[in-house]
PDB file of N, CA and C in Angstrom:
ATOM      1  N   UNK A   1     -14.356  12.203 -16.679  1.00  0.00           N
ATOM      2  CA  UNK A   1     -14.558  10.791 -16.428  1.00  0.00           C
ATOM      3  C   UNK A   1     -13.687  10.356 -15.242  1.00  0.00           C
ATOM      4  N   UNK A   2     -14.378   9.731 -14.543  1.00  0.00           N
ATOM      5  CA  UNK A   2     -13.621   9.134 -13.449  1.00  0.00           C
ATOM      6  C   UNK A   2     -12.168   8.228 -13.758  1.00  0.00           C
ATOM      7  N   UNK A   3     -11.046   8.284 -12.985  1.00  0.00           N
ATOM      8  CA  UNK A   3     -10.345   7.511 -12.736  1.00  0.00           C
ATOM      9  C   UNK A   3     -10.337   6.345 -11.810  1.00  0.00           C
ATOM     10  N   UNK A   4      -9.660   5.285 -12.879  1.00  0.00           N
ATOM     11  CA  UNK A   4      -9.540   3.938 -11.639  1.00  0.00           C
ATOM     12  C   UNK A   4      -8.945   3.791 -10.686  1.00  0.00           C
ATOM     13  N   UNK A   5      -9.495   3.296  -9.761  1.00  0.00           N
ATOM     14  CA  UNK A   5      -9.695   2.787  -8.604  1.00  0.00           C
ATOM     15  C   UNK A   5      -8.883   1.674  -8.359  1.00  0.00           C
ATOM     16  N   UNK A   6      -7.652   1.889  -7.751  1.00  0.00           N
ATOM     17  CA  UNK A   6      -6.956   0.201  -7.358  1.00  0.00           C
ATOM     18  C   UNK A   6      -6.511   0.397  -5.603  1.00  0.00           C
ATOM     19  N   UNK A   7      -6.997  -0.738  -5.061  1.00  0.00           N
ATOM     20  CA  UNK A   7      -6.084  -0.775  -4.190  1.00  0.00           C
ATOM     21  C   UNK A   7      -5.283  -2.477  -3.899  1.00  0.00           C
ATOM     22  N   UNK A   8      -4.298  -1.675  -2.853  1.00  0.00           N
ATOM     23  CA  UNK A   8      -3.464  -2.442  -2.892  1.00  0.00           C
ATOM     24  C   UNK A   8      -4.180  -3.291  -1.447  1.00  0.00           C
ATOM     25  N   UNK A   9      -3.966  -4.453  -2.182  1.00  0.00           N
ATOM     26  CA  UNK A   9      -5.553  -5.540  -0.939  1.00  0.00           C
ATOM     27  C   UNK A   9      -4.601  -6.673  -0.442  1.00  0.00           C
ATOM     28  N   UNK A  10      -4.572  -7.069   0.961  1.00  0.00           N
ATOM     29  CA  UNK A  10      -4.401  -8.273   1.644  1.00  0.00           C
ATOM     30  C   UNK A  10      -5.850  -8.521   2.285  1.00  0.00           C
ATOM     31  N   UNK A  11      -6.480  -9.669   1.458  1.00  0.00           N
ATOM     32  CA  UNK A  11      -7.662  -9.979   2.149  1.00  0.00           C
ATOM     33  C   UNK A  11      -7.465 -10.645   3.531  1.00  0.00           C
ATOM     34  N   UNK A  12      -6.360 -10.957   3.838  1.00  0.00           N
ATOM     35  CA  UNK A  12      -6.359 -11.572   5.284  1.00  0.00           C
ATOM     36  C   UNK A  12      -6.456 -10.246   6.405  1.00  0.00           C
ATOM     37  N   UNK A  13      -6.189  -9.322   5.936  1.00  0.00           N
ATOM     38  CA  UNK A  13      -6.069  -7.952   6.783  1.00  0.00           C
ATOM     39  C   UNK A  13      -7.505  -7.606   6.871  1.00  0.00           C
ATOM     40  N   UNK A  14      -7.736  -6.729   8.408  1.00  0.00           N
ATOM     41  CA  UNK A  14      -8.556  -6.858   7.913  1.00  0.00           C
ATOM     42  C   UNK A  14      -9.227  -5.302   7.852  1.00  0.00           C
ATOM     43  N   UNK A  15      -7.721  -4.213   8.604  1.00  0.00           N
ATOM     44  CA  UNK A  15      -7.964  -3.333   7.819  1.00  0.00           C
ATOM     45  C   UNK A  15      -7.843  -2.885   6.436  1.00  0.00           C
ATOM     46  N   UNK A  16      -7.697  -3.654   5.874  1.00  0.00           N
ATOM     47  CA  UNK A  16      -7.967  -3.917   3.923  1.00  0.00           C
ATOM     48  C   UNK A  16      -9.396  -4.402   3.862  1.00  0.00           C
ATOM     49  N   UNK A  17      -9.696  -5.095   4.436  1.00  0.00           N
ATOM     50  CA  UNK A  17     -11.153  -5.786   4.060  1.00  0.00           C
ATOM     51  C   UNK A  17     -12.056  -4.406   4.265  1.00  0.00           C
ATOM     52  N   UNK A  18     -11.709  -3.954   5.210  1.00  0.00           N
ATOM     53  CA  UNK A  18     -12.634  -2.685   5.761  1.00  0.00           C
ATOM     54  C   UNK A  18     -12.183  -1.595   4.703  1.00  0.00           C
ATOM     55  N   UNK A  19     -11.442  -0.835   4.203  1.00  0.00           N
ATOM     56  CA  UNK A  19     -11.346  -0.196   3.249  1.00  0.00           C
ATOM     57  C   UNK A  19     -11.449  -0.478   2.006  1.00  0.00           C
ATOM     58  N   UNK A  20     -12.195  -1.609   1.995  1.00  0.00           N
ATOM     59  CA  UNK A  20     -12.759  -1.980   0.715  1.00  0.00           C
ATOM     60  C   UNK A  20     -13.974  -1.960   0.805  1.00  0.00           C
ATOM     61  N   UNK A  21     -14.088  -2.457   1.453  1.00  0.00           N
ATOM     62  CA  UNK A  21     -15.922  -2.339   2.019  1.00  0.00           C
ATOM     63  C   UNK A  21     -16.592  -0.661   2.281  1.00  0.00           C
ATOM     64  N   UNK A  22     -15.474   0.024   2.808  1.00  0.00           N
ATOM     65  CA  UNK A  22     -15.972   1.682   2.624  1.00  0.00           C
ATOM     66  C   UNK A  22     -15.922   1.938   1.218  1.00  0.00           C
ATOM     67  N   UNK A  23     -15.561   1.588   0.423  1.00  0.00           N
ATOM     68  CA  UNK A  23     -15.463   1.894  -0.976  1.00  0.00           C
ATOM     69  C   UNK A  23     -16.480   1.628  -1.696  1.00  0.00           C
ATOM     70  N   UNK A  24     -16.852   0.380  -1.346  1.00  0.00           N
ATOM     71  CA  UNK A  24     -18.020  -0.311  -2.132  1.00  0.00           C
ATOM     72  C   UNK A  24     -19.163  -0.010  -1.357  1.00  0.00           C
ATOM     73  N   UNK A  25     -18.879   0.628  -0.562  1.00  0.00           N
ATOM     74  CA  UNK A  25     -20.669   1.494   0.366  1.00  0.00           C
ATOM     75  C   UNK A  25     -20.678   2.595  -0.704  1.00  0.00           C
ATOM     76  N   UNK A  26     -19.852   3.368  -0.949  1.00  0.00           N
ATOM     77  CA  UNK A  26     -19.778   4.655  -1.745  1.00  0.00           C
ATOM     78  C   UNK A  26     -19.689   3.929  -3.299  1.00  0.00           C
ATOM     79  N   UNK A  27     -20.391   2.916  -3.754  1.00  0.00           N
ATOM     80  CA  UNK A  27     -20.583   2.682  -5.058  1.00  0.00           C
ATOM     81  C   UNK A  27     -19.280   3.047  -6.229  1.00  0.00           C
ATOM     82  N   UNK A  28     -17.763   2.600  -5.381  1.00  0.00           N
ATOM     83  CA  UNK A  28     -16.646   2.565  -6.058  1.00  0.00           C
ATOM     84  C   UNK A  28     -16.067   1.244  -5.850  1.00  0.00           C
ATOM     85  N   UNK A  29     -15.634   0.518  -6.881  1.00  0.00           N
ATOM     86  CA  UNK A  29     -15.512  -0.911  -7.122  1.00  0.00           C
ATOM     87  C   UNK A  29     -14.234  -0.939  -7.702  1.00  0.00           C
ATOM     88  N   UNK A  30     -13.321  -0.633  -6.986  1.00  0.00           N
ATOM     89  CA  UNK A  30     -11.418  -0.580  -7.118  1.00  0.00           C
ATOM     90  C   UNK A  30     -11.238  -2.230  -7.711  1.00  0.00           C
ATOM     91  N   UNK A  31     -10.028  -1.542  -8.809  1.00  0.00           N
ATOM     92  CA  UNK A  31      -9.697  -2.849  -8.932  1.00  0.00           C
ATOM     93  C   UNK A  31      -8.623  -3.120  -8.022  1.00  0.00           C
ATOM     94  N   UNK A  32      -8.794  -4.698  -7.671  1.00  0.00           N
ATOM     95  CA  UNK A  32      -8.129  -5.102  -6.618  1.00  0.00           C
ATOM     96  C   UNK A  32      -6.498  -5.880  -7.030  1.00  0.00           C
ATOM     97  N   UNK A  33      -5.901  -5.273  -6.244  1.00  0.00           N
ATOM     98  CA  UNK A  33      -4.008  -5.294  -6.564  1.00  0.00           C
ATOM     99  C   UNK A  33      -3.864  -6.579  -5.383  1.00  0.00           C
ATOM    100  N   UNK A  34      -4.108  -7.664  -5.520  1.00  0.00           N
ATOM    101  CA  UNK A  34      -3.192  -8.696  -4.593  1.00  0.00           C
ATOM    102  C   UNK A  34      -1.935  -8.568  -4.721  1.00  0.00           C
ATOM    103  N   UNK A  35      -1.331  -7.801  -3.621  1.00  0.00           N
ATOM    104  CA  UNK A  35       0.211  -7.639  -3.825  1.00  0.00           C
ATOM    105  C   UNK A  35       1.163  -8.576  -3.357  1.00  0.00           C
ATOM    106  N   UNK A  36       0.484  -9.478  -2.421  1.00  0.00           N
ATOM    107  CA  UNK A  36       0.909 -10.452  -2.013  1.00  0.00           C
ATOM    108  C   UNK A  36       1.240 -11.605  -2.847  1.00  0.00           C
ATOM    109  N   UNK A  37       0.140 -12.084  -3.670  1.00  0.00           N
ATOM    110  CA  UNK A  37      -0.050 -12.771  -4.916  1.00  0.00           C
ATOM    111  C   UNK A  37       0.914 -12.754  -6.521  1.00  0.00           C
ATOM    112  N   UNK A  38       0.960 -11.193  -6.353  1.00  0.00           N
ATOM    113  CA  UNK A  38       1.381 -10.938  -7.657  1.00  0.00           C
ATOM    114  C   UNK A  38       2.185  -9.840  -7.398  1.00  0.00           C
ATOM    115  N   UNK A  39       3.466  -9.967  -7.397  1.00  0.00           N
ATOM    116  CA  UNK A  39       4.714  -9.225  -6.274  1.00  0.00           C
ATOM    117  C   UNK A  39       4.958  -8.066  -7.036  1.00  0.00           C
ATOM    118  N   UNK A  40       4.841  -6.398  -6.516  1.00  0.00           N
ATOM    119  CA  UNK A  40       5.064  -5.142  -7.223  1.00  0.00           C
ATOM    120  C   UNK A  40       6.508  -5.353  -7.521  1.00  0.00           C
ATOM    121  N   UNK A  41       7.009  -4.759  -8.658  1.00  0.00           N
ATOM    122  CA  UNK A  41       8.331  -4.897  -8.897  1.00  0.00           C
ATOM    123  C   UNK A  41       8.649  -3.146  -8.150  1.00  0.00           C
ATOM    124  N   UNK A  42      10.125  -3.174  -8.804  1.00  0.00           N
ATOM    125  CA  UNK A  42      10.779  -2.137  -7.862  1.00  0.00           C
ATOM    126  C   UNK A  42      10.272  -0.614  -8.300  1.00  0.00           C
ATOM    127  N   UNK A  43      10.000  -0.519 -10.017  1.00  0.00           N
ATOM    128  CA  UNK A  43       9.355   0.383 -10.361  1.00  0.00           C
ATOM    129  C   UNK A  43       7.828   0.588  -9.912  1.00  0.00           C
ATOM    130  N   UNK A  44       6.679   0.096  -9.399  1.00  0.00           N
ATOM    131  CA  UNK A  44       5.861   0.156  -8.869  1.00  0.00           C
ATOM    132  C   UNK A  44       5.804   0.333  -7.521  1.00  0.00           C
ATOM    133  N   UNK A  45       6.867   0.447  -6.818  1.00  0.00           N
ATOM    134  CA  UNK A  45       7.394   0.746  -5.428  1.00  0.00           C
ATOM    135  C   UNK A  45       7.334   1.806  -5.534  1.00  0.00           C
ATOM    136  N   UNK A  46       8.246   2.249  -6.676  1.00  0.00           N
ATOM    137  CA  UNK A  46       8.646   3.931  -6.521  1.00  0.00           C
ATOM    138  C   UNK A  46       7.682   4.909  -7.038  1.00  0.00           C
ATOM    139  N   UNK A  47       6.759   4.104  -7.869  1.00  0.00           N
ATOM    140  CA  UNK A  47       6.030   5.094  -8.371  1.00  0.00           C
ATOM    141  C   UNK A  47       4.871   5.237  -7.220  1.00  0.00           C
ATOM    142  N   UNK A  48       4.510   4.319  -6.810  1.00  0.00           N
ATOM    143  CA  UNK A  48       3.633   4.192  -5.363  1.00  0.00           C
ATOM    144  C   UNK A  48       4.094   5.407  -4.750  1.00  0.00           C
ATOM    145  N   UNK A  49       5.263   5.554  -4.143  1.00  0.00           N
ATOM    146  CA  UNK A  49       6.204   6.029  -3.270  1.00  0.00           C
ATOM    147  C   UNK A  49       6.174   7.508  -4.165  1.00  0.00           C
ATOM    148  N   UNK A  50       6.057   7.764  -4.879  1.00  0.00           N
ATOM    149  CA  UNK A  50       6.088   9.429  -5.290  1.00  0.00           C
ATOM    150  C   UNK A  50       4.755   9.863  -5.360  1.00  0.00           C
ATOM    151  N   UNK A  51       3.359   9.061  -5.494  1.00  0.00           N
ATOM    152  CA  UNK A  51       1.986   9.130  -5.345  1.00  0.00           C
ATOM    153  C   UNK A  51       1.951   9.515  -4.100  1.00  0.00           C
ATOM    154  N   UNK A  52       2.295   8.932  -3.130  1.00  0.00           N
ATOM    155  CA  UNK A  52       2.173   8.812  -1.450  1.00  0.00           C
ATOM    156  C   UNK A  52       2.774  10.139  -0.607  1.00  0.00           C
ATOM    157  N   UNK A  53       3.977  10.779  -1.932  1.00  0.00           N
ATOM    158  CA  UNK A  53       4.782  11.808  -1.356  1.00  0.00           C
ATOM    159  C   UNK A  53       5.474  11.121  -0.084  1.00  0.00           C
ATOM    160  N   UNK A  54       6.317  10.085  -0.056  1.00  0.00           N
ATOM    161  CA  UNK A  54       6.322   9.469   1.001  1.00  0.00           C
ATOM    162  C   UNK A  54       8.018   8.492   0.523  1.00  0.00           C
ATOM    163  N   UNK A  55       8.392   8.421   1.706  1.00  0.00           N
ATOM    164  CA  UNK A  55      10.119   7.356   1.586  1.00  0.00           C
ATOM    165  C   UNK A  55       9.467   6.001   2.083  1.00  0.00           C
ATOM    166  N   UNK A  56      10.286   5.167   1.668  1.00  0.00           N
ATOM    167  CA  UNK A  56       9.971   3.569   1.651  1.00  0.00           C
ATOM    168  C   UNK A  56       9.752   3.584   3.255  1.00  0.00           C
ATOM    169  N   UNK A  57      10.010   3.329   4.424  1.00  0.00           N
ATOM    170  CA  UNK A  57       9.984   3.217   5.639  1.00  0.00           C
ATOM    171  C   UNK A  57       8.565   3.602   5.985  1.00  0.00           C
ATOM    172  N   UNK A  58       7.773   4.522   5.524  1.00  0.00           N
ATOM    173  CA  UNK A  58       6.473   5.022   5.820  1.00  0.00           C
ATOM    174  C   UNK A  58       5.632   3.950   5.528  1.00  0.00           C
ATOM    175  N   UNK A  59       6.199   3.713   4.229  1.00  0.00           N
ATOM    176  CA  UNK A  59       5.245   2.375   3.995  1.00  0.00           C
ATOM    177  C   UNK A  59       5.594   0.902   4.346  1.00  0.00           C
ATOM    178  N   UNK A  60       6.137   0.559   5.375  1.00  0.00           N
ATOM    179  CA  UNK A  60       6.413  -0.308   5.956  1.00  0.00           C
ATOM    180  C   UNK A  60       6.014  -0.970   7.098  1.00  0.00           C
ATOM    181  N   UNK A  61       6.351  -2.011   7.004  1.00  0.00           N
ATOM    182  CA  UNK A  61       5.340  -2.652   8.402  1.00  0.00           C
ATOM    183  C   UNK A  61       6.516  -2.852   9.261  1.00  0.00           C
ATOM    184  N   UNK A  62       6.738  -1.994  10.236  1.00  0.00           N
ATOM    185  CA  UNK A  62       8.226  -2.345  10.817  1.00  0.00           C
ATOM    186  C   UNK A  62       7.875  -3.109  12.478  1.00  0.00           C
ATOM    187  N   UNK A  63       6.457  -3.241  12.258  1.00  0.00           N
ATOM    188  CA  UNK A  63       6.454  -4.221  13.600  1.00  0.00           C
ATOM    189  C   UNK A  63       6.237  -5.734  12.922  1.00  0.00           C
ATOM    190  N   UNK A  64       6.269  -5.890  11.683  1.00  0.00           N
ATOM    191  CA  UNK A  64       6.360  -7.001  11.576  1.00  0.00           C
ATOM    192  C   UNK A  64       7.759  -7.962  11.613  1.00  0.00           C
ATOM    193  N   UNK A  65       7.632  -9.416  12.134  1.00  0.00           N
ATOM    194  CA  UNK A  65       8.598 -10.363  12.491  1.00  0.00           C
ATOM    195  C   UNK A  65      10.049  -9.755  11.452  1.00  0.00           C
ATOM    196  N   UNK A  66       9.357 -10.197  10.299  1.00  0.00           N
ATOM    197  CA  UNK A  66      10.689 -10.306   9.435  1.00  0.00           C
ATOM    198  C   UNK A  66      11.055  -8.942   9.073  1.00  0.00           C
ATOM    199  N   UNK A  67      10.578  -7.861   9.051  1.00  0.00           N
ATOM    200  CA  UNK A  67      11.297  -6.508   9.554  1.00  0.00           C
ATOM    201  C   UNK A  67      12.475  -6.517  10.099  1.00  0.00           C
ATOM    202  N   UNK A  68      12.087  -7.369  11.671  1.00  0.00           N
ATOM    203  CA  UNK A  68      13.236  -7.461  12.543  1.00  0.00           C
ATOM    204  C   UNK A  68      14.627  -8.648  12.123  1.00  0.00           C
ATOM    205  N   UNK A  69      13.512  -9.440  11.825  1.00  0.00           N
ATOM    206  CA  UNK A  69      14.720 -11.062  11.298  1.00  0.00           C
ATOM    207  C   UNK A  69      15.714 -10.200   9.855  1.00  0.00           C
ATOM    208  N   UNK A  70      15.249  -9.065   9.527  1.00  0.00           N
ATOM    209  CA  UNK A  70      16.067  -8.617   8.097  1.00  0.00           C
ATOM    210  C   UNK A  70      17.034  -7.350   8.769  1.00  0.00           C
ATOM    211  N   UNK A  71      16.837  -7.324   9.848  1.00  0.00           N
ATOM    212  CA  UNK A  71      17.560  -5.826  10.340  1.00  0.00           C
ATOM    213  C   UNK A  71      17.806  -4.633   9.996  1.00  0.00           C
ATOM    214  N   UNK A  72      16.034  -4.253   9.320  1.00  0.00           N
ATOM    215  CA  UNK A  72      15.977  -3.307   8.224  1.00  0.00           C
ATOM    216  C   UNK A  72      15.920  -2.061   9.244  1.00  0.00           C
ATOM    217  N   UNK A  73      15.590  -2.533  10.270  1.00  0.00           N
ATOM    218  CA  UNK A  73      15.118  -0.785  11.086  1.00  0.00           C
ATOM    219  C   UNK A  73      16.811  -0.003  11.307  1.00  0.00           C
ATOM    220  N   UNK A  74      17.899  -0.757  10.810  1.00  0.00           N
ATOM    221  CA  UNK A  74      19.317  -0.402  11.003  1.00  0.00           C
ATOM    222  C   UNK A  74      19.880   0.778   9.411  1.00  0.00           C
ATOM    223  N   UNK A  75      18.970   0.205   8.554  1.00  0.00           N
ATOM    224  CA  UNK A  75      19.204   0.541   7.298  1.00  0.00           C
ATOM    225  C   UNK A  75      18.818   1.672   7.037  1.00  0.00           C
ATOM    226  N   UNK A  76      19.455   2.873   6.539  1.00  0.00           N
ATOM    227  CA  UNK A  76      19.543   4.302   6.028  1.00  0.00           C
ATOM    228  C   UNK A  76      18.579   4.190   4.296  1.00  0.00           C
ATOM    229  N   UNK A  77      19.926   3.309   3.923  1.00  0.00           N
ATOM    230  CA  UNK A  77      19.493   3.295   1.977  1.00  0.00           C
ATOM    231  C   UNK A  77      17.887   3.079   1.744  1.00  0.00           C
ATOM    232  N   UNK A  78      17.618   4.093   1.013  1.00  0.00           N
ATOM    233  CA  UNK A  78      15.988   3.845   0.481  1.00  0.00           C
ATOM    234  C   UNK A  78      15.867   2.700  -0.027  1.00  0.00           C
ATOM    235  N   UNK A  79      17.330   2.296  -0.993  1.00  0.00           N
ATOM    236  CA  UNK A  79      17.140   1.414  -2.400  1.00  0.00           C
ATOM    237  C   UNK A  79      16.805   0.038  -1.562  1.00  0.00           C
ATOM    238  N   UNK A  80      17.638  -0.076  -0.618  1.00  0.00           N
ATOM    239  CA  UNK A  80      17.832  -1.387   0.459  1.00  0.00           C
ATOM    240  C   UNK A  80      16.623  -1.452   0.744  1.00  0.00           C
ATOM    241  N   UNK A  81      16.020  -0.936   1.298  1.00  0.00           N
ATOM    242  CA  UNK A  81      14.621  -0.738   1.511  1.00  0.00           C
ATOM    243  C   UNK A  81      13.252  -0.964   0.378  1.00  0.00           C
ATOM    244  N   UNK A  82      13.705  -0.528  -0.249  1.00  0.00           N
ATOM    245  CA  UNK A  82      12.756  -1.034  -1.359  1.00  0.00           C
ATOM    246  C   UNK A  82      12.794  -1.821  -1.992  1.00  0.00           C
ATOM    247  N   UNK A  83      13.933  -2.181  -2.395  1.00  0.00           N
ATOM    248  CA  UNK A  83      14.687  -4.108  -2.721  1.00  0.00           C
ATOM    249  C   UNK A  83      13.866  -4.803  -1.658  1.00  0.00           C
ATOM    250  N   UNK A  84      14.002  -4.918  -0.532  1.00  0.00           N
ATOM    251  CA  UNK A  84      13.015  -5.720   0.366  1.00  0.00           C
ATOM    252  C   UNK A  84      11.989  -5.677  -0.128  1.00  0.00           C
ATOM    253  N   UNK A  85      11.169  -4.358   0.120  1.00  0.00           N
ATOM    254  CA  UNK A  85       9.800  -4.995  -0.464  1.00  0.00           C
ATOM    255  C   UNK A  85       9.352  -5.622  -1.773  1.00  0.00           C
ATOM    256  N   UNK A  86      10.310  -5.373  -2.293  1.00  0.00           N
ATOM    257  CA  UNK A  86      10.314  -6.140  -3.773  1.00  0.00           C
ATOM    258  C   UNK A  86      10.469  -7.127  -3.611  1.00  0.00           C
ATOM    259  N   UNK A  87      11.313  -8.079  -2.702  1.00  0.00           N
ATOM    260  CA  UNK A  87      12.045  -9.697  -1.977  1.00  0.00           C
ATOM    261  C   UNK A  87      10.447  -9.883  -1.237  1.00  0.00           C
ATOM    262  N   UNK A  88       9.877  -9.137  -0.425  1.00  0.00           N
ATOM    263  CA  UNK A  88       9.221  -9.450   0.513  1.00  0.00           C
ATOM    264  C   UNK A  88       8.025  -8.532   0.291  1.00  0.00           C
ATOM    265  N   UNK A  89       7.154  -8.856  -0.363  1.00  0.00           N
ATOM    266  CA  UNK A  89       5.981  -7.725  -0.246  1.00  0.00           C
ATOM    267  C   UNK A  89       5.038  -7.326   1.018  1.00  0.00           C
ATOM    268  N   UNK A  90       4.905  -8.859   1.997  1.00  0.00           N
ATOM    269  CA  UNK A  90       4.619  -8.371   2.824  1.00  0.00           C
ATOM    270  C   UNK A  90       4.580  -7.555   4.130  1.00  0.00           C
ATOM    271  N   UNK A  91       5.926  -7.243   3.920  1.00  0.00           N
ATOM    272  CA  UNK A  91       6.545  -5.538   4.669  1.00  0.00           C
ATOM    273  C   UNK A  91       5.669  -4.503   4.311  1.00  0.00           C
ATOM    274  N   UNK A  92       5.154  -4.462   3.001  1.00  0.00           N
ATOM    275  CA  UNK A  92       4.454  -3.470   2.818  1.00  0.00           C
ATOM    276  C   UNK A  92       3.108  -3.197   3.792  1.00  0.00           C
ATOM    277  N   UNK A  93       2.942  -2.116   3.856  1.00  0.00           N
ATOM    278  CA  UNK A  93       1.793  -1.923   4.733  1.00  0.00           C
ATOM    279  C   UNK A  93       0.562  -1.351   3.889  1.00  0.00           C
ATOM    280  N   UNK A  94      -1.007  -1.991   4.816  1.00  0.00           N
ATOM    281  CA  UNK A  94      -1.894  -1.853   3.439  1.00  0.00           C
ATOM    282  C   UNK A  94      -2.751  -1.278   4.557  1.00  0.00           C
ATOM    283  N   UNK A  95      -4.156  -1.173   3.409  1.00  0.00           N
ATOM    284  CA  UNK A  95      -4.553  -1.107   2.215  1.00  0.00           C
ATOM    285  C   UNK A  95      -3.618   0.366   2.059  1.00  0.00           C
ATOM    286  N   UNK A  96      -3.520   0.359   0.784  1.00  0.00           N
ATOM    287  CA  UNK A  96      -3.356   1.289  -0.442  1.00  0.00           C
ATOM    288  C   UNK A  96      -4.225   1.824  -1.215  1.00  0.00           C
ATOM    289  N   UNK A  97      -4.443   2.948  -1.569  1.00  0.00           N
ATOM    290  CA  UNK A  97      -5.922   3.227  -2.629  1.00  0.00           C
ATOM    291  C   UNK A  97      -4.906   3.969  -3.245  1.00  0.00           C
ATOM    292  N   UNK A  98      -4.547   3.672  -4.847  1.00  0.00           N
ATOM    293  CA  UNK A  98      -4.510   4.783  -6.175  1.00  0.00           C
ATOM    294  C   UNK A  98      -5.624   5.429  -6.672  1.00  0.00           C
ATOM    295  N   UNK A  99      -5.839   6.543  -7.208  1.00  0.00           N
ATOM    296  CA  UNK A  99      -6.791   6.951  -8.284  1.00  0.00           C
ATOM    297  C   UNK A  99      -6.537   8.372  -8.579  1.00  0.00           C
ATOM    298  N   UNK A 100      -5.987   8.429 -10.113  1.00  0.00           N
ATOM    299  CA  UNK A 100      -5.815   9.562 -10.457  1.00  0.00           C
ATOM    300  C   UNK A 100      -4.217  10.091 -10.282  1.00  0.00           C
ATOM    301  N   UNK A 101      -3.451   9.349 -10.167  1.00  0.00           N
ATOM    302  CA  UNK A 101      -1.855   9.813 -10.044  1.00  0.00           C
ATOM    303  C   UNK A 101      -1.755  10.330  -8.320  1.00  0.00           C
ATOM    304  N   UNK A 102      -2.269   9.845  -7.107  1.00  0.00           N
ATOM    305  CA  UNK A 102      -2.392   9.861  -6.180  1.00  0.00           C
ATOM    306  C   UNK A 102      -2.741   9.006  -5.202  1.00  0.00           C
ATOM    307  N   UNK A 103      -2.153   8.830  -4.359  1.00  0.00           N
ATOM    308  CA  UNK A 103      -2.733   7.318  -3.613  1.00  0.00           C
ATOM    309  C   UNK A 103      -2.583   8.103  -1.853  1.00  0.00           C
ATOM    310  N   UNK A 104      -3.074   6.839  -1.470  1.00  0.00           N
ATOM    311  CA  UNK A 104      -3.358   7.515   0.195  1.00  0.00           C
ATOM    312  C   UNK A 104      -2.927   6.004   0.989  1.00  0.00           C
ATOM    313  N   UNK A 105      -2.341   5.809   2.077  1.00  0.00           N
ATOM    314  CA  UNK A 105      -2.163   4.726   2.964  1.00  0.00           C
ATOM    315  C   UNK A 105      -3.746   4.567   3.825  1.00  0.00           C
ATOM    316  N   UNK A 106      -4.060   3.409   4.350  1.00  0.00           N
ATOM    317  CA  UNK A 106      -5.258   3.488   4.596  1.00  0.00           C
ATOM    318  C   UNK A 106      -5.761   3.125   5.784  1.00  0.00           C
ATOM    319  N   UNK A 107      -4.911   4.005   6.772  1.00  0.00           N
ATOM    320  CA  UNK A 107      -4.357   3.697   8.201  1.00  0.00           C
ATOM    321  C   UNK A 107      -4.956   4.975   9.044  1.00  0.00           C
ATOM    322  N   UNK A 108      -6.184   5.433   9.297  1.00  0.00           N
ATOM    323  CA  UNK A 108      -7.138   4.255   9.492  1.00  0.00           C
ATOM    324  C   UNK A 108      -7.958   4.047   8.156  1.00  0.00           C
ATOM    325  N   UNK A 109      -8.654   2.960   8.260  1.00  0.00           N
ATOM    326  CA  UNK A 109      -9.173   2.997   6.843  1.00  0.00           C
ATOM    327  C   UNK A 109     -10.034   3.863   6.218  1.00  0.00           C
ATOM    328  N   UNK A 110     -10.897   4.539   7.019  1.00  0.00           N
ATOM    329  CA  UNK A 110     -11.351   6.001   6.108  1.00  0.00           C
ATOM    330  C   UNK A 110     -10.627   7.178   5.570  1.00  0.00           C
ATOM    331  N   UNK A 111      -9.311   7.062   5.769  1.00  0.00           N
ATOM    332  CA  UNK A 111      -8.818   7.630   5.049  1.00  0.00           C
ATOM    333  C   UNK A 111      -8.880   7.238   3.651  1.00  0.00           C
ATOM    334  N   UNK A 112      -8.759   6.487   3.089  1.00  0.00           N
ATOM    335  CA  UNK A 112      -8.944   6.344   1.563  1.00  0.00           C
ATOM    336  C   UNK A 112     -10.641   7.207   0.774  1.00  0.00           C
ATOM    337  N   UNK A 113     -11.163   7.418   1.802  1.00  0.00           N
ATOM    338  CA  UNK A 113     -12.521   8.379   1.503  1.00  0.00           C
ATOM    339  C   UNK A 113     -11.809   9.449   1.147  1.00  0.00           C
ATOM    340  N   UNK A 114     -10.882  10.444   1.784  1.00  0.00           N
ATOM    341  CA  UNK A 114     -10.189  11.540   1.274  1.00  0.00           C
ATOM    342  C   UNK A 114      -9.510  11.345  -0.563  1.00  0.00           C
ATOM    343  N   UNK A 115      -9.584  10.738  -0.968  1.00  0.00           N
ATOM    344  CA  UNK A 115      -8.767  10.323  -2.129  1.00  0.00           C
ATOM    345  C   UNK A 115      -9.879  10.038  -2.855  1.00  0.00           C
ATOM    346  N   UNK A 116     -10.255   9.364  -2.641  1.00  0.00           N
ATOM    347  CA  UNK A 116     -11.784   9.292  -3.817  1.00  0.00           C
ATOM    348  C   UNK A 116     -12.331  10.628  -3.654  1.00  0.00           C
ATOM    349  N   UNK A 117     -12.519  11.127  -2.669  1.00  0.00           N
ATOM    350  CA  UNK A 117     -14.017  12.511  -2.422  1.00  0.00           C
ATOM    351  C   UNK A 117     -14.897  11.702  -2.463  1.00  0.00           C
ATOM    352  N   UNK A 118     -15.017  10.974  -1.495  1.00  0.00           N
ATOM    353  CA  UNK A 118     -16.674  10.039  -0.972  1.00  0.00           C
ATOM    354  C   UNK A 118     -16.909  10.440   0.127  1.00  0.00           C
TER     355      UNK A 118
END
């Protein structure tokens, strides 16, 4: 049986809009994670972050403003780093696709096709 489908969605993005829309061409209907909306705590960071095989900085938006206004690109500590995105979710960088104890960043957005097998 298939596993669910979540990704992690900023509908204002609009490479999120587009990796949702590849999803739902391939007749997979993710449930949708407004992370913006409804803020990942620090344990959902990390568990993200061991899905991804990946350190907090990968998943970061470090060209964004408040990146710089927080003077995170100075910062070593993972934890520091992931406390932010917990303070600030929108550092995080999207879309996100989970399914199955595995997730993929979705940069460009067909990559999340590799993770389903669509």
């Amino acid at each position: 049986m298939a596993q669910e489908v979540i990704i992690w969605h900023n509908p204002r993005c609009s490479k999120s809009r587009e990796a949702l829309k590849l999803l739902q061409e391939k007749g997979i209907e993710p449930k949708i994670y407004k992370y913006l909306d409804e803020h990942p705590t620090k344990e959902q960071i990390v568990e993200l972050l061991k899905m991804l095989g990946a350190r907090p900085r990968d998943i970061m938006r470090t060209k964004e403003k408040l990146y710089k206004e927080l003077g995170l690109k100075d910062v070593e500590d993972d934890e520091k780093l992931i406390e932010a995105m917990v303070e600030h979710p929108r550092l995080i960088e999207r879309p996100i696709v989970v399914e199955n104890g595995k997730a993929v960043l979705g940069r460009p957005p067909e990559k999340v096709l590799e993770l389903v097998g669509a």
